[in-house]
Protein backbone atom coordinates (compact mmCIF):
# COMPACT_ATOMS: atom_id res chain seq x y z
CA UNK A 1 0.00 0.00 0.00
CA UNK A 2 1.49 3.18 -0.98
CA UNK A 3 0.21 6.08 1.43
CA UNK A 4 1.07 9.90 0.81
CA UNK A 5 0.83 11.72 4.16
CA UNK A 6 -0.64 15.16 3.60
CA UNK A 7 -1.47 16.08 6.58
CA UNK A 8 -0.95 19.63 7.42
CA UNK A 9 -0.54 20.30 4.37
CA UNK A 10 -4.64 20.80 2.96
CA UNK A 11 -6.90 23.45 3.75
CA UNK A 12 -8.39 24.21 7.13
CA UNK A 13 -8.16 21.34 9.51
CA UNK A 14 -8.38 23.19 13.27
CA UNK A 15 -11.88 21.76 14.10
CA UNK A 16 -11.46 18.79 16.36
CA UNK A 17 -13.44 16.06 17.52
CA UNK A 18 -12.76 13.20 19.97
CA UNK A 19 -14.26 9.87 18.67
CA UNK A 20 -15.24 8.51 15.52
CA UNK A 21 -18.52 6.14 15.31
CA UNK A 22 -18.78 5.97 11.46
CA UNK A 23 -16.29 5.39 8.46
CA UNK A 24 -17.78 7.14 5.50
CA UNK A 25 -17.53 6.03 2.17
CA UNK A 26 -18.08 8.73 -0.51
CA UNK A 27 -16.71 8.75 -4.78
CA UNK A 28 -15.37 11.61 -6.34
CA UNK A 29 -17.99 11.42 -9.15
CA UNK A 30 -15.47 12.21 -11.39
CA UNK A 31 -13.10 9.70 -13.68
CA UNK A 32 -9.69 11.22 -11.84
CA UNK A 33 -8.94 13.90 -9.67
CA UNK A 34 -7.03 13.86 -6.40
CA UNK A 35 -6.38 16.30 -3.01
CA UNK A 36 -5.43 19.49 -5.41
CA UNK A 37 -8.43 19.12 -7.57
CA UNK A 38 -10.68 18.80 -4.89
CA UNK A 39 -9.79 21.55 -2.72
CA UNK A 40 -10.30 23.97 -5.61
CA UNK A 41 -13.75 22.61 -5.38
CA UNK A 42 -14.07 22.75 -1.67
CA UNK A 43 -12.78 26.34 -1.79
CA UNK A 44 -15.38 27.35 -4.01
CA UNK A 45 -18.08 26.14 -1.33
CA UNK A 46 -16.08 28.27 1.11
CA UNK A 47 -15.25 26.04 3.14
CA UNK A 48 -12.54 25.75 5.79
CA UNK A 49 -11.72 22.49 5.39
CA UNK A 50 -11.89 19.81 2.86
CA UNK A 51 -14.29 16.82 2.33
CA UNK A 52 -12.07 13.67 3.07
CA UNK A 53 -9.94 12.20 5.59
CA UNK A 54 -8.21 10.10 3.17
CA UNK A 55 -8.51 9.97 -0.72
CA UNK A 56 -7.60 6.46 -2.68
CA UNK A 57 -6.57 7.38 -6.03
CA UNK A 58 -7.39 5.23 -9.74
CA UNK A 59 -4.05 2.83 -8.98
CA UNK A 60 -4.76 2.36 -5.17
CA UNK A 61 -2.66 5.26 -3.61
CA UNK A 62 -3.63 6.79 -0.67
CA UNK A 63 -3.90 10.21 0.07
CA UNK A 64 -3.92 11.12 3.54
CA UNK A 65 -5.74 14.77 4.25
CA UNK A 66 -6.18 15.11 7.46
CA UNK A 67 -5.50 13.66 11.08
CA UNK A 68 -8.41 11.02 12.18
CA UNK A 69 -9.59 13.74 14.87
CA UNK A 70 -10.44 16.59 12.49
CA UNK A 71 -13.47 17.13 11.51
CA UNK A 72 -13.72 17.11 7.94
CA UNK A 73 -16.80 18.39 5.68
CA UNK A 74 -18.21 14.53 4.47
CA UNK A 75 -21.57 14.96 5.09
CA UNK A 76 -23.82 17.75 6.19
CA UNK A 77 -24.84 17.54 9.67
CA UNK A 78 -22.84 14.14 10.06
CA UNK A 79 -18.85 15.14 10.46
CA UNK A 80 -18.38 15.62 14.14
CA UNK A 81 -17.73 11.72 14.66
CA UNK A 82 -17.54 10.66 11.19
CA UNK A 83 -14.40 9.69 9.36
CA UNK A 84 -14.17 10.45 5.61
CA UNK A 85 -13.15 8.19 2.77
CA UNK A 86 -13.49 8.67 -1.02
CA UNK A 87 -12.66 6.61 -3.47
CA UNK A 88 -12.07 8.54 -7.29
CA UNK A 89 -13.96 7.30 -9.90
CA UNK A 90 -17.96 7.91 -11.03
CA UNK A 91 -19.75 5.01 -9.78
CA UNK A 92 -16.91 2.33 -10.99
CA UNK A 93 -13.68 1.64 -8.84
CA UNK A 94 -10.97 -1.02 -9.92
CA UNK A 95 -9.75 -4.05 -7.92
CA UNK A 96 -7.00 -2.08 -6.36
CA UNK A 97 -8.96 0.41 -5.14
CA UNK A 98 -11.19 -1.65 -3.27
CA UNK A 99 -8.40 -3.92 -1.71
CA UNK A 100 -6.80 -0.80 -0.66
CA UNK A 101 -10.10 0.41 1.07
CA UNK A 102 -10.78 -2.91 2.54
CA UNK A 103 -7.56 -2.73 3.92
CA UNK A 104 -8.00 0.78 5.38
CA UNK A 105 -11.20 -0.05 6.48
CA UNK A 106 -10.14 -2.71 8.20
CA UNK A 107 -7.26 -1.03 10.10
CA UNK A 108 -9.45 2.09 11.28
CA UNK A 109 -12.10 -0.29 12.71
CA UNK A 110 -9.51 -1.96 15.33
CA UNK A 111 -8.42 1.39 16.40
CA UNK A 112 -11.90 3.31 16.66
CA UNK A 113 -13.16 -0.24 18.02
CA UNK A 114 -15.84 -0.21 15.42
CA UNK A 115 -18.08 -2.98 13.84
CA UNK A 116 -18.80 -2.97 9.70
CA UNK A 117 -22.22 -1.82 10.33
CA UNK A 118 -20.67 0.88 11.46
CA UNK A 119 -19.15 1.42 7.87
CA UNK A 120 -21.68 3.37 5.90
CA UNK A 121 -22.43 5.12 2.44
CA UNK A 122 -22.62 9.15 1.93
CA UNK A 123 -26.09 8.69 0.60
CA UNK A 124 -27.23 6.02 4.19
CA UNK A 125 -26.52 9.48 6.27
CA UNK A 126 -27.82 11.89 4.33
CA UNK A 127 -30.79 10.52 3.45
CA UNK A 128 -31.01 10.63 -0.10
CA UNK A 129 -30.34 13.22 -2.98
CA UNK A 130 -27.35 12.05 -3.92
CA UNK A 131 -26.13 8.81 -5.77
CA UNK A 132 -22.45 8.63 -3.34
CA UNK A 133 -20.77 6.71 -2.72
CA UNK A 134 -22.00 5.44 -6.31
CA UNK A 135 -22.11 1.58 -4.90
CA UNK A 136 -24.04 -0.67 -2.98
CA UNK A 137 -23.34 -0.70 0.46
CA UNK A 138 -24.77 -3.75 1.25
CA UNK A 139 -22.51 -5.97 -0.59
CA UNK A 140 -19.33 -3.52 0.47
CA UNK A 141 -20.29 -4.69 4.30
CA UNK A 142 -20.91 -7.99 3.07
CA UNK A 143 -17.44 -7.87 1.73
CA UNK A 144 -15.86 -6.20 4.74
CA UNK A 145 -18.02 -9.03 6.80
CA UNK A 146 -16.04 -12.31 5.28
CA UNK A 147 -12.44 -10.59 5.16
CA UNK A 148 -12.60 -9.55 8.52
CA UNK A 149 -10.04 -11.73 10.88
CA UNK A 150 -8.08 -12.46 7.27
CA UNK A 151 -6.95 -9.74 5.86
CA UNK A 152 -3.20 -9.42 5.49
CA UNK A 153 -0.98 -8.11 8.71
CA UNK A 154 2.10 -6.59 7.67
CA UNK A 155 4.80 -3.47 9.31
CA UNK A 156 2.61 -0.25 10.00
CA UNK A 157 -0.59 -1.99 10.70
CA UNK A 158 -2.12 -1.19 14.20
CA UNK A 159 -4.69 -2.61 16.33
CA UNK A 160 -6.92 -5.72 18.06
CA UNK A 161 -5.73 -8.32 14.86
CA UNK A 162 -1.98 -6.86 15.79
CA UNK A 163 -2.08 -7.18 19.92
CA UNK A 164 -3.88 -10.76 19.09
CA UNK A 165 -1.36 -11.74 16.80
CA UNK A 166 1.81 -10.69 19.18
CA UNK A 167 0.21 -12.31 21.97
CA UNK A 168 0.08 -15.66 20.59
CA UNK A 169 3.89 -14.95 19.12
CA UNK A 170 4.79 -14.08 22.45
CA UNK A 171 2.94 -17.68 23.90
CA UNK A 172 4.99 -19.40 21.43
CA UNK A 173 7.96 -18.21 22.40
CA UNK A 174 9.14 -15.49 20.03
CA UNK A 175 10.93 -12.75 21.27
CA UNK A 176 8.82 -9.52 21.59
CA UNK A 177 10.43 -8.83 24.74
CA UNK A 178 11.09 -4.66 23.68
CA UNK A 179 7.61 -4.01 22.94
CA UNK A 180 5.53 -6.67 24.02
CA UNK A 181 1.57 -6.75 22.66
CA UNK A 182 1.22 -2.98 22.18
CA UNK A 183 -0.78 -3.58 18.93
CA UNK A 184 1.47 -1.97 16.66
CA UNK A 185 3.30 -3.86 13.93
CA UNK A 186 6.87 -2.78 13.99
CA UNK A 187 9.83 -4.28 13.40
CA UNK A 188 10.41 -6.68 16.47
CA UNK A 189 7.06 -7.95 15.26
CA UNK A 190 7.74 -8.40 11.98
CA UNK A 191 10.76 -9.97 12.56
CA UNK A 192 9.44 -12.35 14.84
CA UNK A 193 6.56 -13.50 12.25
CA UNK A 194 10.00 -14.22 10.13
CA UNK A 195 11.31 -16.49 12.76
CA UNK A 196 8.05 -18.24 12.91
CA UNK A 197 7.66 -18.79 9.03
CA UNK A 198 11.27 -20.14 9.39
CA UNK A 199 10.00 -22.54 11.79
CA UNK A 200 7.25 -23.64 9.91
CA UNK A 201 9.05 -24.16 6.31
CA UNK A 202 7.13 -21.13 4.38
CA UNK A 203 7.75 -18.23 2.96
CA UNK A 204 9.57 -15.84 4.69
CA UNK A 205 8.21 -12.32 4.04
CA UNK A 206 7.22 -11.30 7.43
CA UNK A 207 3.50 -10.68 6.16
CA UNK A 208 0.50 -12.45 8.15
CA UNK A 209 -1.28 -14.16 5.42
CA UNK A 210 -3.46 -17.53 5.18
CA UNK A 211 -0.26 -19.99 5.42
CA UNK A 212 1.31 -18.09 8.70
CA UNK A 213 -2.53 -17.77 10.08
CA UNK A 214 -2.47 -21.82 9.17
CA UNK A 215 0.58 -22.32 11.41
CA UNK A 216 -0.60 -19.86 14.22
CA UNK A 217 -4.33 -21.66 14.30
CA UNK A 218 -3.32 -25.14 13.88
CA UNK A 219 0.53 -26.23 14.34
CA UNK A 220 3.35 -25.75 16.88
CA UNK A 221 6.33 -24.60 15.53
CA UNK A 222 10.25 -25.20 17.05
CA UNK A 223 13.55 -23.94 15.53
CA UNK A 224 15.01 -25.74 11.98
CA UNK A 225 18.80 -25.95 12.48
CA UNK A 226 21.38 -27.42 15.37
CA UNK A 227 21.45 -26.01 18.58
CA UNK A 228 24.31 -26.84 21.29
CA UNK A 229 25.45 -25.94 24.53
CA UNK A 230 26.69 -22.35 24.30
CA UNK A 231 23.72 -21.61 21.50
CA UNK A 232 21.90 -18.41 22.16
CA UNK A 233 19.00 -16.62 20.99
CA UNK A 234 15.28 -16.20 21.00
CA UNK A 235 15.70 -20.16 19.17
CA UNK A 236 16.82 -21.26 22.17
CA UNK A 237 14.15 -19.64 24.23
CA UNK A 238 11.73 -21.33 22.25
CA UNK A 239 13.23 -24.55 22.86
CA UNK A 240 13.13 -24.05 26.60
CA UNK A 241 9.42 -23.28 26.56
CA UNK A 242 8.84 -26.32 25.11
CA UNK A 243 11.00 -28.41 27.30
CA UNK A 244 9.47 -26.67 30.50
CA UNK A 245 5.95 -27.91 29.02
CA UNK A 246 6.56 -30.93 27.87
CA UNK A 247 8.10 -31.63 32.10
CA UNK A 248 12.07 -31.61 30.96
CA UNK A 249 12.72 -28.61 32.95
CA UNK A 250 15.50 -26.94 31.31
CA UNK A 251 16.41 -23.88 34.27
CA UNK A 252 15.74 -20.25 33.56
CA UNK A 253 14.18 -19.50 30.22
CA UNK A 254 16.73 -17.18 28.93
CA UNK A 255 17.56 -18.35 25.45
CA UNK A 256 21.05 -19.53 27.05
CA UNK A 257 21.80 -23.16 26.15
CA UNK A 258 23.41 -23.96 29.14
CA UNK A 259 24.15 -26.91 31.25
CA UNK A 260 20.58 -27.93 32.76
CA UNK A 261 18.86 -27.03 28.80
CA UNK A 262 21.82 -30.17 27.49
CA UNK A 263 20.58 -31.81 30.38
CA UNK A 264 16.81 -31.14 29.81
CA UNK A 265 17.46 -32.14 26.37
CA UNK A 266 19.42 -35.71 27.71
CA UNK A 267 16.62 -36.53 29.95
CA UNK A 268 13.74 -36.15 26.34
CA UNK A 269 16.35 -37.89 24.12
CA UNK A 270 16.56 -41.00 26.55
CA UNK A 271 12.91 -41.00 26.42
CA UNK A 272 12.02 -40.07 22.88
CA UNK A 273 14.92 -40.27 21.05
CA UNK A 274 17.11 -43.56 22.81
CA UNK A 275 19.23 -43.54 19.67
CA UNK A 276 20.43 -40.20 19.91
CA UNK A 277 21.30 -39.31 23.26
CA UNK A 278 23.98 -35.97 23.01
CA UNK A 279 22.41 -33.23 24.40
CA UNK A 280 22.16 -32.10 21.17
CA UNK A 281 19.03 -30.25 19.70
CA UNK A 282 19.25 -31.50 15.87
CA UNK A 283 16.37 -32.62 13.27
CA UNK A 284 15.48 -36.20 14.62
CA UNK A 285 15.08 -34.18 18.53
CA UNK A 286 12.87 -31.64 17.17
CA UNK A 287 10.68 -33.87 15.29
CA UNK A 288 10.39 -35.87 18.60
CA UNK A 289 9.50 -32.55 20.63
CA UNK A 290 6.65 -32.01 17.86
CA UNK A 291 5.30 -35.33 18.34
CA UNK A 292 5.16 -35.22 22.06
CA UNK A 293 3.22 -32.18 21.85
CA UNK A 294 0.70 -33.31 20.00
């Protein structure tokens, strides 16, 4: 998603509100046009400040207008907790578009805590006499309805699906130990969604998609690779947690591979693995590990 951050930059703007209860959705009613068009428009009506939060242009760009807490001039008698979106085009929006609003839409709903009946059309609020948003709203809810809880999570997303999402990293063992859950997807995050598609032989982009959701939901993961005393790292730590649940107490959980984690590891091999007794964390151990936990 490519986002241009206006803000502070467009007209007016100084009105604030405190909460949002409503995502608008409103078209241009016009085949192109972005921000600088539109304010020559909105200047016209004299108004302070312009129509939109947020703008998504013909090839899915985002323009973003103003801060959520402004109070922008959407609807007449509807802005002061209403949150602007229009998408350019007359009635007819491309595939882009609409992923990029689902996406949006998605996002702004976690952090105003909002349900999709809460998303509505231009025309819904003001109660007729216009054709915008130029779509039916039904079927955009009905949309919004089955992609909600899959859409993509990737670095700069915020909210609920994000704090869920760290929480069960964190339960699993992957290191979010800077940040914790705070619901924002930033780097530690990301990277530890890396360490988990590692883990769990897919690709490794750091994006939340329907194969990392499939590991999350339904399978455990442990490290790939050979880990020894003297080993360090978050790997480790997740090998501890598992050794500590499967009863192998392995010490501290520090992601230190030290004498009682080879020791933890001794006491599963003799029982799991009585060919392969060497302290040694290796394939033939971690396949063990996965069966026990099942």
């Amino acid at each position: 998603m490519k986002i241009r951050d206006l803000r502070g930059q467009t007209m007016g703007g100084n009105t604030k509100r405190e909460a949002v209860n409503h995502i608008v959705r409103h078209h241009s009613a016009t085949t192109s046009g972005n921000v600088n068009t539109f304010e020559r428009y909105w200047r016209s009506k004299g108004w302070e400040t312009g129509g939109y939060h947020e703008i998504i242009l013909r090839d899915g760009t985002v323009q973003r207008c103003y801060d959520w807490n402004v109070i922008a001039n959407g609807v007449k008698g509807h802005n002061s907790d209403s949150y602007h979106i229009c998408l350019v085009g007359r009635g007819s929006f491309n595939d882009e578009q609409e992923r990029i609003f689902a996406e949006r839409v998605n996002t702004l709903m976690d952090q105003f805590e909002l349900e999709v009946s809460d998303i509505v059309g231009h025309r819904e609020l003001a109660g007729g006499g216009t054709q915008c948003p130029g779509i039916d709203m039904d079927a955009v809810r009905s949309s919004l309805s089955n992609e909600k809880g899959t859409r993509l999570l990737r670095l700069g997303d915020e909210g609920d699906e994000v704090k869920q999402l760290q929480e069960t990293l964190i339960n699993r063992g992957y290191d979010l130990s800077q940040y914790g859950a705070d619901g924002i997807f930033g780097r530690e995050t990301e990277e530890a969604v890396k360490s988990l598609q590692r883990d769990g032989n897919i690709t490794v982009d750091g994006i939340v998609g329907p194969d990392t959701r499939g590991i999350l939901n339904s399978k455990r993961t442990l490290p790939n690779g050979i880990y020894q005393r003297g080993s360090q790292g978050s790997e480790v730590n997740r090998i501890q947690s598992t050794l500590d649940e499967l009863g192998f107490s392995p010490g501290p959980i520090d992601g230190i591979y030290g004498p009682k984690t080879e020791e933890a590891i001794i006491q599963f091999q003799n029982e799991f693995v009585p060919n392969e007794v060497d302290g040694i964390y290796g394939p033939n151990t971690r396949a063990a590990m996965l069966s026990a936990l099942t």
